[in-house]
N, C-alpha and C. Protein backbone atom coordinates (compact mmCIF):
# COMPACT_ATOMS: atom_id res chain seq x y z
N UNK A 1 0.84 -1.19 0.00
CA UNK A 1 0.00 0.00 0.00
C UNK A 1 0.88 1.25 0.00
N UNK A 2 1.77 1.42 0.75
CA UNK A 2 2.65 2.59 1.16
C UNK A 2 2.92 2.52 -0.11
N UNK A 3 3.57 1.76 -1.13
CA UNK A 3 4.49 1.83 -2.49
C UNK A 3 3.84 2.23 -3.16
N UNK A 4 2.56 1.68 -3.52
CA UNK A 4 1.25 2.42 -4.25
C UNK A 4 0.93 3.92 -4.03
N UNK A 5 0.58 4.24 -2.90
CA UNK A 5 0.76 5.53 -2.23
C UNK A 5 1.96 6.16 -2.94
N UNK A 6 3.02 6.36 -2.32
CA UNK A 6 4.45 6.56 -3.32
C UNK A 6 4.26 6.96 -4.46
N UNK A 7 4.54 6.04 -5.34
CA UNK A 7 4.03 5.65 -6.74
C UNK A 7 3.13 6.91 -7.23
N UNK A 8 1.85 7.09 -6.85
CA UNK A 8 1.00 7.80 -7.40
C UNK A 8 1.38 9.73 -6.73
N UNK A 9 2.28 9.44 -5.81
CA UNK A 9 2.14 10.74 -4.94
C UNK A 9 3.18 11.34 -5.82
N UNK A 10 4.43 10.57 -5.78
CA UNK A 10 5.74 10.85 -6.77
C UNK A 10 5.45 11.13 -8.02
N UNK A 11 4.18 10.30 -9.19
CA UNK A 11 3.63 10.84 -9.78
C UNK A 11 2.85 11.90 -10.79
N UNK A 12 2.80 12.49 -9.33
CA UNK A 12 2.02 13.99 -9.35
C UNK A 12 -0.03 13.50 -9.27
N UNK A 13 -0.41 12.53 -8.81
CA UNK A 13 -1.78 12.14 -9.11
C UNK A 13 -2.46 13.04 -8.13
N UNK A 14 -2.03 13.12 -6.98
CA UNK A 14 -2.10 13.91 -6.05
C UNK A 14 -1.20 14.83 -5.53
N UNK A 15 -1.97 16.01 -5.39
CA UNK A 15 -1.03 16.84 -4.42
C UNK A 15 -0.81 17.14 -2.84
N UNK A 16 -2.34 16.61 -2.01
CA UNK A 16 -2.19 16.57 -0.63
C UNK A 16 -2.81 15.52 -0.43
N UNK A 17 -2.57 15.05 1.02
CA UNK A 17 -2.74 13.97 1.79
C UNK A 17 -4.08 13.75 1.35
N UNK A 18 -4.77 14.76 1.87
CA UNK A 18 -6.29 14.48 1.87
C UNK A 18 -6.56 14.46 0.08
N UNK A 19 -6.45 14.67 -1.23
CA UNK A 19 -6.57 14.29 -2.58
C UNK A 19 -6.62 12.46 -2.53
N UNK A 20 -4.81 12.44 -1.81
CA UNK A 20 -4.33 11.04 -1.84
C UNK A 20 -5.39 10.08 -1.21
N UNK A 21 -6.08 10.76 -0.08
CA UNK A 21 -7.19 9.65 0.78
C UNK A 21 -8.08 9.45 0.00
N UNK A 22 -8.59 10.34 -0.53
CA UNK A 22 -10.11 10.61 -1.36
C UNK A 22 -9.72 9.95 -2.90
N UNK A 23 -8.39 9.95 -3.31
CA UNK A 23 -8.17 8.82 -4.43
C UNK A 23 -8.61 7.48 -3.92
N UNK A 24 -7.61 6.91 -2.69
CA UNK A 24 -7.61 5.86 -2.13
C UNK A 24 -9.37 5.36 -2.15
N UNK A 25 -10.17 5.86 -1.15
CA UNK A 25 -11.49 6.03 -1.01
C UNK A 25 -12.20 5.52 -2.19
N UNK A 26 -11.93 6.44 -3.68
CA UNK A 26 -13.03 5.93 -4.55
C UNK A 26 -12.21 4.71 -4.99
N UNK A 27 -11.17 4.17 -4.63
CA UNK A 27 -10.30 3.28 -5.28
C UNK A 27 -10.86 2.09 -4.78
N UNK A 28 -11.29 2.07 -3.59
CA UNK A 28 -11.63 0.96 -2.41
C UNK A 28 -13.34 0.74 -2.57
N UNK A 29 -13.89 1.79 -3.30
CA UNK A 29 -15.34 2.18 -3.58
C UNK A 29 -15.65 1.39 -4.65
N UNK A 30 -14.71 1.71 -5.66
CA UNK A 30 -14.63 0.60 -6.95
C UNK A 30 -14.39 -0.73 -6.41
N UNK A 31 -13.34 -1.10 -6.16
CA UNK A 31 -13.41 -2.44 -5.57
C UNK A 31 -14.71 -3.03 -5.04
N UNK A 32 -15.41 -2.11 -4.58
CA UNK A 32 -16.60 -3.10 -4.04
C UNK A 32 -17.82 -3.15 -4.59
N UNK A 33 -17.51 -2.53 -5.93
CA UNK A 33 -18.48 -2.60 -6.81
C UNK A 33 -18.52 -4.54 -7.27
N UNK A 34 -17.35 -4.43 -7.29
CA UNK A 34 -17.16 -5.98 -8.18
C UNK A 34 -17.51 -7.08 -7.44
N UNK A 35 -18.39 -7.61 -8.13
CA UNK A 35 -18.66 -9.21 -7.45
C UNK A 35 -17.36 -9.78 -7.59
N UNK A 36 -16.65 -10.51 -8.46
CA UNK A 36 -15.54 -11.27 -8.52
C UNK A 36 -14.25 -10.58 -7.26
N UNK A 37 -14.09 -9.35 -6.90
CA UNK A 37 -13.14 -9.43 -6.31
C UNK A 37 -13.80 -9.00 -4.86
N UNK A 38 -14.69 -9.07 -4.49
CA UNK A 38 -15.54 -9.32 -3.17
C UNK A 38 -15.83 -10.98 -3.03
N UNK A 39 -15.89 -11.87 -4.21
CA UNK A 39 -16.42 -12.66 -3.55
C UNK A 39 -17.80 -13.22 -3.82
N UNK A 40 -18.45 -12.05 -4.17
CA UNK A 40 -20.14 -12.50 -4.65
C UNK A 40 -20.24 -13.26 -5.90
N UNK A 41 -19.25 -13.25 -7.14
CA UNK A 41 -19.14 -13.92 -7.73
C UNK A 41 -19.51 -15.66 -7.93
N UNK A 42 -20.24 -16.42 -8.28
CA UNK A 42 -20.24 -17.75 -8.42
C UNK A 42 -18.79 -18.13 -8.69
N UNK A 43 -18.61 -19.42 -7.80
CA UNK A 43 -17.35 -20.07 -7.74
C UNK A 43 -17.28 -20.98 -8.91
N UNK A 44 -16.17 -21.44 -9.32
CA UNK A 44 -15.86 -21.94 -10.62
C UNK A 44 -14.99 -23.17 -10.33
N UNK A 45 -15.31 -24.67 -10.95
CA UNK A 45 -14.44 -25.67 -10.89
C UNK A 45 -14.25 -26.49 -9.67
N UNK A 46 -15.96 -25.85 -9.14
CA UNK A 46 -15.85 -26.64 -7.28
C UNK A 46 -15.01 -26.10 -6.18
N UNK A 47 -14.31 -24.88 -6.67
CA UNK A 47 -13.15 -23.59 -5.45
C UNK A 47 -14.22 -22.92 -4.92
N UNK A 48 -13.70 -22.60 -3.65
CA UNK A 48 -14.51 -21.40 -3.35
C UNK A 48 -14.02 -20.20 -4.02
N UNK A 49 -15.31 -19.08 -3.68
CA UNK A 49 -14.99 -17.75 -4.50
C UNK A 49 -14.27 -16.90 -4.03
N UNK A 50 -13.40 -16.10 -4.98
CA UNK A 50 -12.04 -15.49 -4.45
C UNK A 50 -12.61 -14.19 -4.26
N UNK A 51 -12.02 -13.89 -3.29
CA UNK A 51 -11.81 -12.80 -2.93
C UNK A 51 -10.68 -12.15 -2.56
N UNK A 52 -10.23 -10.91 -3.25
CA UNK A 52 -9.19 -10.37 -3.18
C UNK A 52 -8.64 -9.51 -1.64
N UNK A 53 -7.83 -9.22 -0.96
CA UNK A 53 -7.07 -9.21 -0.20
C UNK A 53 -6.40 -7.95 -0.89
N UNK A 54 -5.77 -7.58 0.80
CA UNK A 54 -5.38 -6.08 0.27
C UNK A 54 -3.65 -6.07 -0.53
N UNK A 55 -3.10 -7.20 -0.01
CA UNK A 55 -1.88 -7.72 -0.64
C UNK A 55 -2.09 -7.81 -2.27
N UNK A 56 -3.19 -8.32 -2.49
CA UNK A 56 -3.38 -8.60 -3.85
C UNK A 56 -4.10 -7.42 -4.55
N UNK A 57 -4.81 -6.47 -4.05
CA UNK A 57 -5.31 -5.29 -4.26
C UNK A 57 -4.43 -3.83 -4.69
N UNK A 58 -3.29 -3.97 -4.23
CA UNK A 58 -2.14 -3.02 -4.34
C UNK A 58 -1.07 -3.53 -5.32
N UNK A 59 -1.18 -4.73 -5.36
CA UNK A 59 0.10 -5.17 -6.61
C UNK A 59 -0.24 -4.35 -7.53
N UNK A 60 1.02 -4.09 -8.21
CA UNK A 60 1.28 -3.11 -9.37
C UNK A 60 0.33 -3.95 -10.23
N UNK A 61 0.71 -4.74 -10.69
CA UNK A 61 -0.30 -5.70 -12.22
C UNK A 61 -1.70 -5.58 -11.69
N UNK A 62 -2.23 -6.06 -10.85
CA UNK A 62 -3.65 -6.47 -10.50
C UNK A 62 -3.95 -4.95 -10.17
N UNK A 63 -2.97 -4.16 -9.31
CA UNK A 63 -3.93 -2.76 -9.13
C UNK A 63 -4.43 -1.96 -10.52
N UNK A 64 -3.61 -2.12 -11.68
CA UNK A 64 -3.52 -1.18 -12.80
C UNK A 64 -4.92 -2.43 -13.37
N UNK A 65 -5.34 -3.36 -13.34
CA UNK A 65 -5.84 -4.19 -14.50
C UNK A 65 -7.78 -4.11 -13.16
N UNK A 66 -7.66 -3.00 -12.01
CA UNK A 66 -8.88 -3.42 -11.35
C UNK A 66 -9.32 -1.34 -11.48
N UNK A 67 -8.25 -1.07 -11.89
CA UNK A 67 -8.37 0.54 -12.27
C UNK A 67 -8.73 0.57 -13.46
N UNK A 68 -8.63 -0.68 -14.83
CA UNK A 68 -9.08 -0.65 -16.10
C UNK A 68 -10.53 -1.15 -16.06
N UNK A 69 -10.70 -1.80 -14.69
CA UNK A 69 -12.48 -2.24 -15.02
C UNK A 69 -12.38 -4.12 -15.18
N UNK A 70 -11.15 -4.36 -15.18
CA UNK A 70 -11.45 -6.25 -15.83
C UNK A 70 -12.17 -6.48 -14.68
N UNK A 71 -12.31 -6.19 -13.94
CA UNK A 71 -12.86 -7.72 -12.74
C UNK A 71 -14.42 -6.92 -12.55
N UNK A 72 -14.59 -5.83 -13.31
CA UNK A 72 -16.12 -5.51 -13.03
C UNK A 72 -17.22 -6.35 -14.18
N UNK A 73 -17.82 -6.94 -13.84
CA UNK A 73 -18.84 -7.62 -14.92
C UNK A 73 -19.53 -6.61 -15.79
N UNK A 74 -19.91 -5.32 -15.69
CA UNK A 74 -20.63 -4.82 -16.60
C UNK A 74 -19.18 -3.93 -17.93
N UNK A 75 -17.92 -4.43 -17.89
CA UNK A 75 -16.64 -3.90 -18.59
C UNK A 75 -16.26 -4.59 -18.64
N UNK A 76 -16.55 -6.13 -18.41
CA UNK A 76 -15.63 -7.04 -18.56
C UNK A 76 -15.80 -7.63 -20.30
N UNK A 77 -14.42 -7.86 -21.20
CA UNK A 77 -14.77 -8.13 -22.47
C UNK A 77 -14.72 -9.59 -22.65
């Protein structure tokens, strides 16, 4: 999270703390739009349904590909 933070602050995405929260905020807002990375999703292949974790929420790859919309069902191609 801190690196992400970083990342976007170094940037220039934000200029104060409070921008940076209120990014964070709708960032975490989106996330819970999505069935698949909450969880509400139907499970596949007899697994239970995944749900994403904040470890997996901040990775560089998965953060940039949940900021493009893949894991939302109504953008998903």
């Amino acid at each position: 999270m801190r690196a992400r933070w970083r990342e976007w602050w170094q940037g220039g995405k934000y200029a104060t703390q409070a921008e940076g929260l209120d990014f964070w905020r709708r960032y975490f807002v989106h996330v819970s739009k999505s069935a698949f990375l909450t969880g509400r999703a139907p499970a596949t292949s007899g697994r239970a349904p995944f749900v994403a974790d904040l470890e997996w929420l901040v990775h560089p790859e998965h953060y940039l590909r949940v900021i493009e919309g893949r894991f939302h069902e109504e953008t998903a191609a």
